[in-house]
Protein backbone atom coordinates (compact mmCIF):
# COMPACT_ATOMS: atom_id res chain seq x y z
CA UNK A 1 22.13 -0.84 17.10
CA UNK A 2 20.85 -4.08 15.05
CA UNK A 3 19.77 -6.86 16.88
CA UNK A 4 18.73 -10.23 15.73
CA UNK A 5 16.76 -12.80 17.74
CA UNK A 6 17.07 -15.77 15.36
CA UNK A 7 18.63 -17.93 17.63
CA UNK A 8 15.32 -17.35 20.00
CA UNK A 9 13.01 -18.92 17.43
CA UNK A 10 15.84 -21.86 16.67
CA UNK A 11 16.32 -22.66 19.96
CA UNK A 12 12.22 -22.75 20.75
CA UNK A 13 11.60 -24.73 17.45
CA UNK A 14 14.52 -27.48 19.03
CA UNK A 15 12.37 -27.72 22.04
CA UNK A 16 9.47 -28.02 20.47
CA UNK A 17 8.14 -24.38 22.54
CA UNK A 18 5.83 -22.27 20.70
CA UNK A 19 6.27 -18.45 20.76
CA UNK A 20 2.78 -18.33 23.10
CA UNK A 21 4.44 -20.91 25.46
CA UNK A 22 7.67 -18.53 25.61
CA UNK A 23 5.52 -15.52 26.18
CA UNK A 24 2.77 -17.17 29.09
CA UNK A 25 5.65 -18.58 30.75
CA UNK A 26 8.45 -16.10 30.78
CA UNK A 27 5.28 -13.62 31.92
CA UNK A 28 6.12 -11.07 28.62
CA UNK A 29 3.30 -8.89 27.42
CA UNK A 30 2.17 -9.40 23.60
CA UNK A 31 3.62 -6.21 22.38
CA UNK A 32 7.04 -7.54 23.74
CA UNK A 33 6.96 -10.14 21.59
CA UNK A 34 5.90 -8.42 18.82
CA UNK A 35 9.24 -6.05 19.04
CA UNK A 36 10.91 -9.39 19.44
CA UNK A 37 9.69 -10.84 16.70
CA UNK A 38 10.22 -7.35 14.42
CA UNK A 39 13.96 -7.87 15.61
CA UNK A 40 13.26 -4.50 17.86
CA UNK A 41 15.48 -3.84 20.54
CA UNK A 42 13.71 -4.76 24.20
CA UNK A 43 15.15 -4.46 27.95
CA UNK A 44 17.67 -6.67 29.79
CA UNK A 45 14.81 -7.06 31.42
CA UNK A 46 13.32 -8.67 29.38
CA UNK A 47 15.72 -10.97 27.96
CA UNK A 48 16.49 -11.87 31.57
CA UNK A 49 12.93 -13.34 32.14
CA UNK A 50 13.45 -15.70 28.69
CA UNK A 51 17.29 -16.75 29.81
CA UNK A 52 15.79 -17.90 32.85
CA UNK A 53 12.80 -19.15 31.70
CA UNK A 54 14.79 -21.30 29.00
CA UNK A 55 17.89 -21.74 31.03
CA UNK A 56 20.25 -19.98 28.49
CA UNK A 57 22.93 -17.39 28.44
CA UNK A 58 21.92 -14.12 26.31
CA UNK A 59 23.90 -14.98 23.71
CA UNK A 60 22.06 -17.91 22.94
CA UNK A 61 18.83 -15.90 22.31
CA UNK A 62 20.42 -12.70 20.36
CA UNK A 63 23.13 -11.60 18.34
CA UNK A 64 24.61 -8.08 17.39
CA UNK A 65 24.24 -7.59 13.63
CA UNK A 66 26.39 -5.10 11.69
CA UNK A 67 24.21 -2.51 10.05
């Protein structure tokens, strides 16, 4: 499965959030990001803590890419 999390780092460059704000806030350890970031796939978990931290639905953050 292909995931892409470019509508994470549009939405955080809209509210003017850096990546380390994201992370220190939605309590997400560095490698975390780092898979984010590599377009890796991470928990629900996870992408629970960010929705709520950013008050967003999951597909705001991700999208399923076509391999």
């Amino acid at each position: 499965m292909a995931v892409s999390y470019n509508r994470l780092w549009k939405l955080l460059v809209d509210r003017k959030m850096s990546k380390a704000d994201l992370r220190k806030q939605a309590v997400i350890a560095p490698n975390t990001m780092t898979k984010l970031r590599r377009d890796e796939e991470v928990t629900l978990g996870v992408l629970g803590k960010i929705c709520k931290t950013l008050d967003v639905d999951y597909g705001d953050i991700m999208e399923y890419v076509k391999e």
